[in-house]
C-alpha atoms as a PDB file:
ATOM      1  CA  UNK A   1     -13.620 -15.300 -21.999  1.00  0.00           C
ATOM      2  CA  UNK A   2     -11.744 -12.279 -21.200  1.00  0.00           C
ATOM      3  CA  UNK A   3     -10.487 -12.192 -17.946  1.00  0.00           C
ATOM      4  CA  UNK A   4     -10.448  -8.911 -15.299  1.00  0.00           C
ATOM      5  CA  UNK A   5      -7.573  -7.017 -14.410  1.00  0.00           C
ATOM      6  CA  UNK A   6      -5.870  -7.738 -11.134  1.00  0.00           C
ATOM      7  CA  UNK A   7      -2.900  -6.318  -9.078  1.00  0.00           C
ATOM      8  CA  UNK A   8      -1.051  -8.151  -6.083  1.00  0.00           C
ATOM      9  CA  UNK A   9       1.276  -5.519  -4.694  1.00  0.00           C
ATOM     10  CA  UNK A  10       3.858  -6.275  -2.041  1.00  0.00           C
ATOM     11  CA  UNK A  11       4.781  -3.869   0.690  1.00  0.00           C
ATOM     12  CA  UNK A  12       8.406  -4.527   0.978  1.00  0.00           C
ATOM     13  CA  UNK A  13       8.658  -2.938   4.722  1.00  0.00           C
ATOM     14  CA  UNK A  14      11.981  -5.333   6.298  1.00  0.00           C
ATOM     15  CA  UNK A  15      11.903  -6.684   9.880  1.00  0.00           C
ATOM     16  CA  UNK A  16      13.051  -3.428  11.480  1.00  0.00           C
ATOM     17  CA  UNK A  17      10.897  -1.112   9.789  1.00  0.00           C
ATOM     18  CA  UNK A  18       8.265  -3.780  11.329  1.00  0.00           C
ATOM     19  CA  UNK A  19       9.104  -3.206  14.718  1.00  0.00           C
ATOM     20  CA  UNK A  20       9.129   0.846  13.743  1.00  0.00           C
ATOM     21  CA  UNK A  21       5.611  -0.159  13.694  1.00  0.00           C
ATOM     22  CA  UNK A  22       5.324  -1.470  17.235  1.00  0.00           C
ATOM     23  CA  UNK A  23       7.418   0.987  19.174  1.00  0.00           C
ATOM     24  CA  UNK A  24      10.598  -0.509  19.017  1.00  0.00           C
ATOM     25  CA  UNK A  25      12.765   2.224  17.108  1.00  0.00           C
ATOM     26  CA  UNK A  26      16.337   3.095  16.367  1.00  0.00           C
ATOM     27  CA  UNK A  27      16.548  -0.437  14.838  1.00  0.00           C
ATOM     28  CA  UNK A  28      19.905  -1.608  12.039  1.00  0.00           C
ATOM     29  CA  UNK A  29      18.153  -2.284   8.733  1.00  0.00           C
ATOM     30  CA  UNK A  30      17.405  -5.996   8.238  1.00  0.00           C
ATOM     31  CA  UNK A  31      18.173  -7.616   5.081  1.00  0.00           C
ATOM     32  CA  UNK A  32      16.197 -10.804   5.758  1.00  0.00           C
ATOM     33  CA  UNK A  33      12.712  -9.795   3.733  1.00  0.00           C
ATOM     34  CA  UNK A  34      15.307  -9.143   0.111  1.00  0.00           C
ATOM     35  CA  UNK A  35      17.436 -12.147   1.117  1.00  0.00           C
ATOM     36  CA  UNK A  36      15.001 -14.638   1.588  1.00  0.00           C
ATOM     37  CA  UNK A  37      11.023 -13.233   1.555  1.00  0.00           C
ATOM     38  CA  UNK A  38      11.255 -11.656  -2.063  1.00  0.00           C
ATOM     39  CA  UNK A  39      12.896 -15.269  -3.812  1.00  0.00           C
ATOM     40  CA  UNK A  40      10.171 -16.902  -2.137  1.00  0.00           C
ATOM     41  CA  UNK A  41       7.909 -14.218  -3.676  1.00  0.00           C
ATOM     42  CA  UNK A  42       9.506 -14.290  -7.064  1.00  0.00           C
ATOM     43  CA  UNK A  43       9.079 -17.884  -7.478  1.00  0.00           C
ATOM     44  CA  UNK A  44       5.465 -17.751  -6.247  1.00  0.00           C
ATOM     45  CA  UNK A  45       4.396 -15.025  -9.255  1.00  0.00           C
ATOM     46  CA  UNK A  46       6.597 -16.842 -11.547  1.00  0.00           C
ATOM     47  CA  UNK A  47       4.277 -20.502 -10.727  1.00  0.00           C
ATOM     48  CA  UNK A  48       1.355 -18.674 -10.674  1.00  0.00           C
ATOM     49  CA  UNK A  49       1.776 -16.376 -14.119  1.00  0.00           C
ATOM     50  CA  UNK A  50       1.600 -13.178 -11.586  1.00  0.00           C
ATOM     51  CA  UNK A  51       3.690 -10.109 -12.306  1.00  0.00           C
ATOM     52  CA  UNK A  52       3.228  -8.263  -9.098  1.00  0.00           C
ATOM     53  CA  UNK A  53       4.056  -4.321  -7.866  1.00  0.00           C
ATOM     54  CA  UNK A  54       6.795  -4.074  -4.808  1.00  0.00           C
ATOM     55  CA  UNK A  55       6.632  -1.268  -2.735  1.00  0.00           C
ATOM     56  CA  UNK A  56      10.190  -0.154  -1.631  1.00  0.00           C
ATOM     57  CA  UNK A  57      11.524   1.960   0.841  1.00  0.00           C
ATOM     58  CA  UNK A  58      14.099   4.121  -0.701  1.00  0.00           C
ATOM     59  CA  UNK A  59      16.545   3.727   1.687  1.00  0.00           C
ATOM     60  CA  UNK A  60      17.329   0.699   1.124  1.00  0.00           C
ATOM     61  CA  UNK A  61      17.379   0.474  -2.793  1.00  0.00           C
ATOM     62  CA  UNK A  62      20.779   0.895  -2.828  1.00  0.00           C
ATOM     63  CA  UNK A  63      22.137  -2.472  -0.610  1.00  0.00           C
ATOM     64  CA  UNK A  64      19.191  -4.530  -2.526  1.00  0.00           C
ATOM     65  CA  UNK A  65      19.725  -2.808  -6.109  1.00  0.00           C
ATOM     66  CA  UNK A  66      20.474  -6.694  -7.461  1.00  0.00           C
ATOM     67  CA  UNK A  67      17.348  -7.890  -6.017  1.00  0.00           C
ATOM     68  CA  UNK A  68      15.027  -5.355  -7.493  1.00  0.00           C
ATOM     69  CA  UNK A  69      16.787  -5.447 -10.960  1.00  0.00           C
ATOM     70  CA  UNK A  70      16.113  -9.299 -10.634  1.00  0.00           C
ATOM     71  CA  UNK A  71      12.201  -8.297 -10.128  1.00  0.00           C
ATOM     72  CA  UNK A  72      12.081  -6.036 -13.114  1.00  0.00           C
ATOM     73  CA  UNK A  73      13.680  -8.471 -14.945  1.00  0.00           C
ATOM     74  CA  UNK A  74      11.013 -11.181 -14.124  1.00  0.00           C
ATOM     75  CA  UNK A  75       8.171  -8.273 -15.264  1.00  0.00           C
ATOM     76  CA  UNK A  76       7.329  -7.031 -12.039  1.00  0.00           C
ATOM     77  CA  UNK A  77       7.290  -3.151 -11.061  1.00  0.00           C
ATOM     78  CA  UNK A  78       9.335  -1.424  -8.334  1.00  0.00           C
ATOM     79  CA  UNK A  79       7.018   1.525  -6.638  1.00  0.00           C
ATOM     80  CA  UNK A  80       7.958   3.939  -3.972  1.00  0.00           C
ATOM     81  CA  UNK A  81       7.171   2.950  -0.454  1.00  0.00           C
ATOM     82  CA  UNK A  82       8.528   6.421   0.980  1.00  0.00           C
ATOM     83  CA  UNK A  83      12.133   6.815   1.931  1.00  0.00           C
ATOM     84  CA  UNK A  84      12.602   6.099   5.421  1.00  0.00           C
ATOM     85  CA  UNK A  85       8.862   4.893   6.240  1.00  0.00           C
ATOM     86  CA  UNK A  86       7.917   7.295   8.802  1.00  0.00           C
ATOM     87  CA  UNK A  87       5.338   6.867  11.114  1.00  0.00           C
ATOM     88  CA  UNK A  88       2.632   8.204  11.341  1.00  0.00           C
ATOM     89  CA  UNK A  89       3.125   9.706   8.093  1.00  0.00           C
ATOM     90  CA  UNK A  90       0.164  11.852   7.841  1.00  0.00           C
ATOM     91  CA  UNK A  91       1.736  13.958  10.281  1.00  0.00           C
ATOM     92  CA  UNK A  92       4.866  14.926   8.635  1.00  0.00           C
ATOM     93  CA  UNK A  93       5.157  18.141   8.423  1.00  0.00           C
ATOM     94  CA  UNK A  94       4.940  18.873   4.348  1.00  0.00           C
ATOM     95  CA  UNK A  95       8.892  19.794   3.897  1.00  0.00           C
ATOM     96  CA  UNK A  96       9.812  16.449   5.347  1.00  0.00           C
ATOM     97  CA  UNK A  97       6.631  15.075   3.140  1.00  0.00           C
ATOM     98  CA  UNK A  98       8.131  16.460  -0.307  1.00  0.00           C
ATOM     99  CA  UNK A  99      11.424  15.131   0.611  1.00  0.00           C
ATOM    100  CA  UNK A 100      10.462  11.417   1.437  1.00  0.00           C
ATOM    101  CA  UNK A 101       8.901  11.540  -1.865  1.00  0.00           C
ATOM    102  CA  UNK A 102      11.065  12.672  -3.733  1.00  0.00           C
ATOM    103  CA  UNK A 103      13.996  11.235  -2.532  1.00  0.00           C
ATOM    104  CA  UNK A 104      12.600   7.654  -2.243  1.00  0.00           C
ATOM    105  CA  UNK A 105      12.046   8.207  -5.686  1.00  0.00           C
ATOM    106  CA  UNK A 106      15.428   9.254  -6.965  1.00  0.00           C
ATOM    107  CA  UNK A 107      17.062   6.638  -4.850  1.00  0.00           C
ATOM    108  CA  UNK A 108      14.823   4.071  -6.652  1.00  0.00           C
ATOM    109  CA  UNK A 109      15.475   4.969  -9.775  1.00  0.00           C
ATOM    110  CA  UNK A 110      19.359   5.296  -9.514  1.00  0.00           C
ATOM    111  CA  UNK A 111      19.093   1.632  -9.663  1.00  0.00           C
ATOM    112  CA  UNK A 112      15.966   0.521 -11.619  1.00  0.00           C
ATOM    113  CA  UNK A 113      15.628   0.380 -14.860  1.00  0.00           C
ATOM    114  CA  UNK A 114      12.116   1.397 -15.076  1.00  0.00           C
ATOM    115  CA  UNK A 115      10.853   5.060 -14.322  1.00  0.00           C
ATOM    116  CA  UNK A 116       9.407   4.911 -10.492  1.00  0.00           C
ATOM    117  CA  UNK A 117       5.194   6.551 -11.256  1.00  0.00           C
ATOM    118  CA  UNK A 118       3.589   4.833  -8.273  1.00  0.00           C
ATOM    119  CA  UNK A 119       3.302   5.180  -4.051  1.00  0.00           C
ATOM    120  CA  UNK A 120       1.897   3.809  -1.258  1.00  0.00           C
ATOM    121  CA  UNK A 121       1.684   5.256   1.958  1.00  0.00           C
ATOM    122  CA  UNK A 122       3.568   3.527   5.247  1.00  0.00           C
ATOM    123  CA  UNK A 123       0.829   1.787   6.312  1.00  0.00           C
ATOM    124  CA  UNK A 124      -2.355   3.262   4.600  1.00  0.00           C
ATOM    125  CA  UNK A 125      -1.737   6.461   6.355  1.00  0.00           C
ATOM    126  CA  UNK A 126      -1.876   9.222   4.173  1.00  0.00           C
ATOM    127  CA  UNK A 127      -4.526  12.574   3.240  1.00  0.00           C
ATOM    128  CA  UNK A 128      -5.498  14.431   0.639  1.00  0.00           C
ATOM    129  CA  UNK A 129      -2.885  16.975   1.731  1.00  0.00           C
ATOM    130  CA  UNK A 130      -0.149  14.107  -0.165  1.00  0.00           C
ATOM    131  CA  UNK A 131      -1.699  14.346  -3.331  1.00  0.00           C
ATOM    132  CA  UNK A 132      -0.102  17.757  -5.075  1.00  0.00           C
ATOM    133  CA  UNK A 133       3.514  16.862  -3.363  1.00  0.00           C
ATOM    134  CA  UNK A 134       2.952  13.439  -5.018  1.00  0.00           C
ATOM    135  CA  UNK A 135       2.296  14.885  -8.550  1.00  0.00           C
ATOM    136  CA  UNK A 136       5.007  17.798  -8.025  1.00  0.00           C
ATOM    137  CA  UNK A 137       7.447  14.450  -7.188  1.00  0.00           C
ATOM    138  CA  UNK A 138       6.231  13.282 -10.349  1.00  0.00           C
ATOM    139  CA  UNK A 139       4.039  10.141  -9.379  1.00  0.00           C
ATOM    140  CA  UNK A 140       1.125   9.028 -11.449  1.00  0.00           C
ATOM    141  CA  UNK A 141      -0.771   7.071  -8.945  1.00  0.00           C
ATOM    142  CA  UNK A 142      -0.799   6.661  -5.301  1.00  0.00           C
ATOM    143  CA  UNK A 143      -2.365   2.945  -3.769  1.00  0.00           C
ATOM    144  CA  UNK A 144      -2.928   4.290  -0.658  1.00  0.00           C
ATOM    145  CA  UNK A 145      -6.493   4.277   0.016  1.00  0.00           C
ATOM    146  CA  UNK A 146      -8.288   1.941   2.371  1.00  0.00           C
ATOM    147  CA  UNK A 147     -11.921   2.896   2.193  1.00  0.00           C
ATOM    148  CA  UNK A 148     -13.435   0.500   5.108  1.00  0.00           C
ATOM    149  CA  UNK A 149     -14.792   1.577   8.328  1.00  0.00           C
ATOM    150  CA  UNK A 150     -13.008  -1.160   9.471  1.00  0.00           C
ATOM    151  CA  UNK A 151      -9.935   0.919   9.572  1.00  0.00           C
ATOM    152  CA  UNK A 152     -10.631   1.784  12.906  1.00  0.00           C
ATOM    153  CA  UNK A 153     -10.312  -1.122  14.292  1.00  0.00           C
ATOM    154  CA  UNK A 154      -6.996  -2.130  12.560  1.00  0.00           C
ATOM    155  CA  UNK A 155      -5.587   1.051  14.246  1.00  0.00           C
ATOM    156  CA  UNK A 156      -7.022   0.460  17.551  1.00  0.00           C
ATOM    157  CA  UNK A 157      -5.520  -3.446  17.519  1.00  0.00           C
ATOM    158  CA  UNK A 158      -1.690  -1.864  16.643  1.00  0.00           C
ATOM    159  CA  UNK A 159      -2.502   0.580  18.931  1.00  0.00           C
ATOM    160  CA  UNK A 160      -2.835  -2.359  21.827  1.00  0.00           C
ATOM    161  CA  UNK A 161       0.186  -4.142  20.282  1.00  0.00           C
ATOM    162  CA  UNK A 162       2.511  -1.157  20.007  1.00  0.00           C
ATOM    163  CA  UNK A 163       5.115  -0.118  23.014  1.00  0.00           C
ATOM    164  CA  UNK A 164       4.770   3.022  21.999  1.00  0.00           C
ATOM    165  CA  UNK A 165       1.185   3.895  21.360  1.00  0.00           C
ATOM    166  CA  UNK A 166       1.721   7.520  21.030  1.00  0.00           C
ATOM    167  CA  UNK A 167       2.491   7.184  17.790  1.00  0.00           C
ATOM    168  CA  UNK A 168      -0.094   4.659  16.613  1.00  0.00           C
ATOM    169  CA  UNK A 169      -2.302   7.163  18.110  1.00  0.00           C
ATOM    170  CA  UNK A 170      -1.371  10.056  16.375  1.00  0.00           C
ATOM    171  CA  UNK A 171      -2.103   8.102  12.993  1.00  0.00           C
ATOM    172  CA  UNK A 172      -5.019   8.762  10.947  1.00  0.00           C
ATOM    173  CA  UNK A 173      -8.045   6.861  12.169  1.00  0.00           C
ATOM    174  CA  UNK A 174     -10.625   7.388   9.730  1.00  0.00           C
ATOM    175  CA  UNK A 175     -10.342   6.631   6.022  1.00  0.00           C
ATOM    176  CA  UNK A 176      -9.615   9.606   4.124  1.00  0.00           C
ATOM    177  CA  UNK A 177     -11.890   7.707   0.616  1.00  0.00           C
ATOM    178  CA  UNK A 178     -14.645   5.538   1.360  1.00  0.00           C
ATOM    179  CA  UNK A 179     -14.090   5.074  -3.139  1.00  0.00           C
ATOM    180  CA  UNK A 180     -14.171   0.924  -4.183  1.00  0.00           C
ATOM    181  CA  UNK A 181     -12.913   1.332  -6.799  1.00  0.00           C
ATOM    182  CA  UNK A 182     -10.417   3.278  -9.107  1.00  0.00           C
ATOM    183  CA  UNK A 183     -10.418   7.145  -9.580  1.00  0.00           C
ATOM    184  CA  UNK A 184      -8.812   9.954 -10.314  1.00  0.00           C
ATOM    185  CA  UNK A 185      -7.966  13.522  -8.993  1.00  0.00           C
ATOM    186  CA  UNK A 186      -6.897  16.604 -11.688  1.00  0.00           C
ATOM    187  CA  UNK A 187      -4.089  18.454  -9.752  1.00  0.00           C
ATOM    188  CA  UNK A 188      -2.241  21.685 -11.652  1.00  0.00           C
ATOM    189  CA  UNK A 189      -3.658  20.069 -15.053  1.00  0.00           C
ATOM    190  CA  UNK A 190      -2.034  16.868 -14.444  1.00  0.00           C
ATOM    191  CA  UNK A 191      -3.921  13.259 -13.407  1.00  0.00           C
ATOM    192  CA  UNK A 192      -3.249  11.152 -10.181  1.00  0.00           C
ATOM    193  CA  UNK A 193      -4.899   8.103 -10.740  1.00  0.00           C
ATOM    194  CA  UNK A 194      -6.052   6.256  -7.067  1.00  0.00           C
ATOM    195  CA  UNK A 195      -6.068   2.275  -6.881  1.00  0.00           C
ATOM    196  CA  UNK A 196      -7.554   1.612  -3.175  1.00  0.00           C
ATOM    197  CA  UNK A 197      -7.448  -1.803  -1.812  1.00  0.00           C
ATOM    198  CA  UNK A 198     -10.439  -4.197  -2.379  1.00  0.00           C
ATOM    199  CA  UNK A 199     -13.613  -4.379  -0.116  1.00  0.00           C
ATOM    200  CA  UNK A 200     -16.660  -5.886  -0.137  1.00  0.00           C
ATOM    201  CA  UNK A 201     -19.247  -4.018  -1.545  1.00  0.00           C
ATOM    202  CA  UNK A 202     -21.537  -3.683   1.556  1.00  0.00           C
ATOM    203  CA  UNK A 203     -19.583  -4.500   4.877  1.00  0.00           C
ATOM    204  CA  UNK A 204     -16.009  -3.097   3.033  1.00  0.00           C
ATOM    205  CA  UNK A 205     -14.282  -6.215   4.630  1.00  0.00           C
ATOM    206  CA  UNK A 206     -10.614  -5.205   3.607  1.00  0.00           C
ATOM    207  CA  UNK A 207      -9.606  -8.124   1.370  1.00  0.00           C
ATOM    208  CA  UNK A 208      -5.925  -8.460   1.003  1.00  0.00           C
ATOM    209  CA  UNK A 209      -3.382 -10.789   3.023  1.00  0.00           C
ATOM    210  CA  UNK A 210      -3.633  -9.547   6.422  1.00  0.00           C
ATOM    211  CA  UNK A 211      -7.143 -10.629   6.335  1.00  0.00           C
ATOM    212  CA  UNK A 212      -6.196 -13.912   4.205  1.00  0.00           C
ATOM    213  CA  UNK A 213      -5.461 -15.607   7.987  1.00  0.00           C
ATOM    214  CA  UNK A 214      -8.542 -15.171   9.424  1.00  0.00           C
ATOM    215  CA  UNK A 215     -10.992 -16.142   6.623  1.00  0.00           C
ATOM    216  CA  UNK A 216     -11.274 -20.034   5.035  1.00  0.00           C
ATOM    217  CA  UNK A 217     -10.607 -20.800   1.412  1.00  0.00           C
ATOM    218  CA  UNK A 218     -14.246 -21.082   0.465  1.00  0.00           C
ATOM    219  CA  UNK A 219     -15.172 -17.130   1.475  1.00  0.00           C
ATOM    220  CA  UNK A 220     -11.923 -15.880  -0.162  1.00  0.00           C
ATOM    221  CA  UNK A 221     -13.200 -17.672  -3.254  1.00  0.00           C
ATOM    222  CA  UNK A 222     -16.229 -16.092  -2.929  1.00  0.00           C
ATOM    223  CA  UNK A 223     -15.412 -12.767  -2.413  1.00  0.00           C
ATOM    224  CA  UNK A 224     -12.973 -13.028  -6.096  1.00  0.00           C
ATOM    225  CA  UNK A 225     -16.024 -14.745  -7.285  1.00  0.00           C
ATOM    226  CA  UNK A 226     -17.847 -11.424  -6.767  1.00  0.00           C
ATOM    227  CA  UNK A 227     -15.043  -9.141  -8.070  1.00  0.00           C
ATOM    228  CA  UNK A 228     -15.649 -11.455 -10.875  1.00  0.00           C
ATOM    229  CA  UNK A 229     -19.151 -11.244 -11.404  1.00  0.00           C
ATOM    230  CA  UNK A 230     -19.159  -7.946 -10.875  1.00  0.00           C
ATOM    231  CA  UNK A 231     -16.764  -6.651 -13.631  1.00  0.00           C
ATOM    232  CA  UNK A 232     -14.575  -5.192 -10.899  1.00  0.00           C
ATOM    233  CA  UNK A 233     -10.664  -4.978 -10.850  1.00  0.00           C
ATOM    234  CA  UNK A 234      -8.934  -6.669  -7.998  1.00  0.00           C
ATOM    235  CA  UNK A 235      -6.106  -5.488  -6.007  1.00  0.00           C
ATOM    236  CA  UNK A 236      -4.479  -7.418  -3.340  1.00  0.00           C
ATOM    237  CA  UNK A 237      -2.072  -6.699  -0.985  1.00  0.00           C
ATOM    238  CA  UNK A 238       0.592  -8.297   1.522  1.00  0.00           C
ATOM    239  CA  UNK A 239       3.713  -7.927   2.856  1.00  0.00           C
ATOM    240  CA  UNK A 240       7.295  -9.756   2.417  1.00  0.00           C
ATOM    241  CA  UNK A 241       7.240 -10.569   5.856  1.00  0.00           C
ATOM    242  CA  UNK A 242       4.185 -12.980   5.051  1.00  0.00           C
ATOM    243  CA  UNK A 243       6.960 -14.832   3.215  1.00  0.00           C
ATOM    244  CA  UNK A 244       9.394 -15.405   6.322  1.00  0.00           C
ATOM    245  CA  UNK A 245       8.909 -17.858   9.206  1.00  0.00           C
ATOM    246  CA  UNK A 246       9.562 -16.690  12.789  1.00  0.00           C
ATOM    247  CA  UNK A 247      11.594 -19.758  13.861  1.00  0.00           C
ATOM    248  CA  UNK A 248      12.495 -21.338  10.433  1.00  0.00           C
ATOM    249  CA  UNK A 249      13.624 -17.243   9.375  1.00  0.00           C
ATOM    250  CA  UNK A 250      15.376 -16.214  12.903  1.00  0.00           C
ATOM    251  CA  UNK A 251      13.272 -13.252  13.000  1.00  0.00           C
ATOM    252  CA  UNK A 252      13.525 -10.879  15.439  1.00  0.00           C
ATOM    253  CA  UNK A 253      11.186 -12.885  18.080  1.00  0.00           C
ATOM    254  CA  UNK A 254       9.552  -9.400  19.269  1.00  0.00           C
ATOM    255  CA  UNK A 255       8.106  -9.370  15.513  1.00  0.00           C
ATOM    256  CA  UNK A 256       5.510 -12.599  17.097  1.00  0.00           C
ATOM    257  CA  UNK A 257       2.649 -10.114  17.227  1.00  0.00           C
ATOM    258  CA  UNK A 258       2.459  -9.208  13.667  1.00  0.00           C
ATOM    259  CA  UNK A 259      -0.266 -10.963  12.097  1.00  0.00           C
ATOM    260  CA  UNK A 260       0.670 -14.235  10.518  1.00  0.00           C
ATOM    261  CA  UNK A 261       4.154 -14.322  12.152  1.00  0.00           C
ATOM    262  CA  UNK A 262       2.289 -17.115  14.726  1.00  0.00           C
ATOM    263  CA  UNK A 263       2.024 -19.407  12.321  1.00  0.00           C
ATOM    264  CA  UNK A 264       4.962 -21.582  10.633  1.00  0.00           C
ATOM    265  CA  UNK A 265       6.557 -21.462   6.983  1.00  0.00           C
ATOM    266  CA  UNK A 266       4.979 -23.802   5.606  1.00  0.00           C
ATOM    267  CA  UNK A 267       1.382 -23.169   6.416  1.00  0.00           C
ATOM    268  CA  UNK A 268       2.040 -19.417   5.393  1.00  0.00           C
ATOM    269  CA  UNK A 269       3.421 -20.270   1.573  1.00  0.00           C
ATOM    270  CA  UNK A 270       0.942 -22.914   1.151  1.00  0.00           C
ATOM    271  CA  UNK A 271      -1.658 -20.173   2.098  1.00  0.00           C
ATOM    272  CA  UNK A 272       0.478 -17.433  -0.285  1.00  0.00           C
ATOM    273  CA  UNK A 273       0.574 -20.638  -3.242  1.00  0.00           C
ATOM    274  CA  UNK A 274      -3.308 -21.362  -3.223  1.00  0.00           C
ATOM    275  CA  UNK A 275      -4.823 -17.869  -2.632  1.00  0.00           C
ATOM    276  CA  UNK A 276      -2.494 -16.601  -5.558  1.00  0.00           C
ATOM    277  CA  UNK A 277      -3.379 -19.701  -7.334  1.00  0.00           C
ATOM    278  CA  UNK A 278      -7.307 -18.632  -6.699  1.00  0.00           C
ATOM    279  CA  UNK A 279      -6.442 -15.091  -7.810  1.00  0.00           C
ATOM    280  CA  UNK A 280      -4.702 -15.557 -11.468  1.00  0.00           C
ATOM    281  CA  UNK A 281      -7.487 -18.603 -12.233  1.00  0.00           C
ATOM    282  CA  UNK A 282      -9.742 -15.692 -12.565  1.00  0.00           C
ATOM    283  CA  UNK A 283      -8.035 -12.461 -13.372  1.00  0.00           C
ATOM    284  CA  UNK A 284      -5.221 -11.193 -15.586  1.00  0.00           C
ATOM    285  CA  UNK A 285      -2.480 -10.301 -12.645  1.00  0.00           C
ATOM    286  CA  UNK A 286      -0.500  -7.102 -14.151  1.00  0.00           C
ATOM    287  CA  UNK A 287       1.366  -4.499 -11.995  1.00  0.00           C
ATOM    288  CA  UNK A 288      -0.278  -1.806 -11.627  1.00  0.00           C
ATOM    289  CA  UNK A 289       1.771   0.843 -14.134  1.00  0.00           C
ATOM    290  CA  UNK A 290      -0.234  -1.313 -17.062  1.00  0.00           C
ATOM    291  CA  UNK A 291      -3.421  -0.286 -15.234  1.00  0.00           C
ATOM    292  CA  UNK A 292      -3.064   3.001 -16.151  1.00  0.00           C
ATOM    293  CA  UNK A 293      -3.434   2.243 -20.183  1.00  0.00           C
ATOM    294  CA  UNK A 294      -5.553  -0.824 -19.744  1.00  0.00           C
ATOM    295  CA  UNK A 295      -8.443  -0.208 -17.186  1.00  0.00           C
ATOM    296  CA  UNK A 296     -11.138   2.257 -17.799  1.00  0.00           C
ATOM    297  CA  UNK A 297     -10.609   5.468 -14.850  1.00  0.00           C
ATOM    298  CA  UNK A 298     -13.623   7.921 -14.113  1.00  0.00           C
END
């Protein structure tokens, strides 16, 4: 029986882009998420049969140009993950917009072998306004929607984690697609092709890492069970830092409040090594560049 399609996509944000997140700014980039979160990674896929999407920041494809030549070597794709990750993105103003992607781009592919077509937004937080600027840039697809209700809330808990809520605040609080599944926007005669993350059908409970700690093994079986039964493709997200241990990884301790950074190395690859395990039993796990040949786009 012929399997679905599936993507796992890593968000390759290091430690001090992290703590961007929370308030704490002005941080020295922080190698530990290519030095030991993406080997980690990389041997995970390989186990598994998974050939994954990383989302980079430009900035730092340069220092780590080994590390994603190692990927692409091992089948995976490197995507754009902006250039400096600013936050909240959806307010840049639209020079500073065109240059992040564009120059994460061209900094990307100065050391990749592989043409750089995709983006996703610093954390989910990005408008229709993106969508022209990304097809000028020359992106095919962006995998930046999040279409749950439940976005809210995710905002509103960084928000109350953040030492600097002004800026969580300023951030896009509603979804900007409430779309399941894949489509596609016709810009200047040219197609940007939309992969959101996966929902539920009915509640939109965002499945994808984050949400991996706080649900047992027997509902995140379910929920692939339903991608499964209903013909749907099935795109799951998570971030290198779910590969590093607080204490075992001498991360920067302030980094505690980030989901899944409470709980120790062990317990978090064991929960990476069966939930992958779970996803490529029941779909074909491709990057998501082969999705736009393979899977059918209204």
């Amino acid at each position: 029986m012929k399997r679905p399609l599936a993507t796992v996509s890593i968000d390759v944000d290091p430690v001090d882009l992290h703590l961007q997140g929370y308030g704490f700014m002005d941080l020295p980039p922080d190698a530990l998420v290519y030095d030991r979160a993406l080997p980690r990674l990389a041997e995970l896929f390989t186990r598994h049969g998974i050939r994954a999407t990383f989302f980079v920041v430009g900035r730092d494809a340069a220092a780590n140009a080994a590390r994603l030549r190692e990927l692409e070597d091992a089948g995976h794709e490197i995507a754009s993950h902006s250039m400096t990750h600013p936050m909240p993105f959806v307010r840049v103003a639209m020079s500073k917009l065109k240059g992040e992607l564009k120059s994460s781009r061209a900094a990307l592919e100065a050391v990749c072998r592989d043409p750089i077509i995709g983006f996703r937004a610093p954390n989910w937080d990005v408008s229709p306004r993106a969508h022209a600027p990304l097809v000028e840039a020359g992106y095919r697809y962006d995998a930046s929607g999040f279409p749950s209700l439940l976005q809210v809330p995710v905002r509103l808990l960084l928000l109350a984690k953040s030492s600097d809520p002004r800026k969580t605040f300023r951030m896009r609080p509603w979804p900007w697609t409430l779309e399941r599944l894949p489509f596609q926007w016709e810009i200047n005669g040219q197609r940007l092709v939309q992969f959101p993350i996966s929902t539920s059908p009915r509640l939109r409970f965002p499945i994808y890492h984050t949400t991996r700690y706080l649900i047992g093994d027997a509902a995140f079986v379910s929920h692939l069970d339903g991608f499964v039964r209903r013909g749907e493709p099935f795109f799951y997200p998570l971030h290198g830092v779910d590969a590093l241990g607080l204490v075992e990884d001498s991360v920067d301790a302030r980094l505690g409040r980030h989901p899944g950074l409470d709980k120790r190395l062990d317990y978090k690859l064991d929960l990476l090594s069966r939930s992958l395990a779970e996803i490529a039993r029941r779909f074909e796990c491709v990057p998501y560049r082969d999705l736009l040949e393979r899977l059918p786009i209204a």
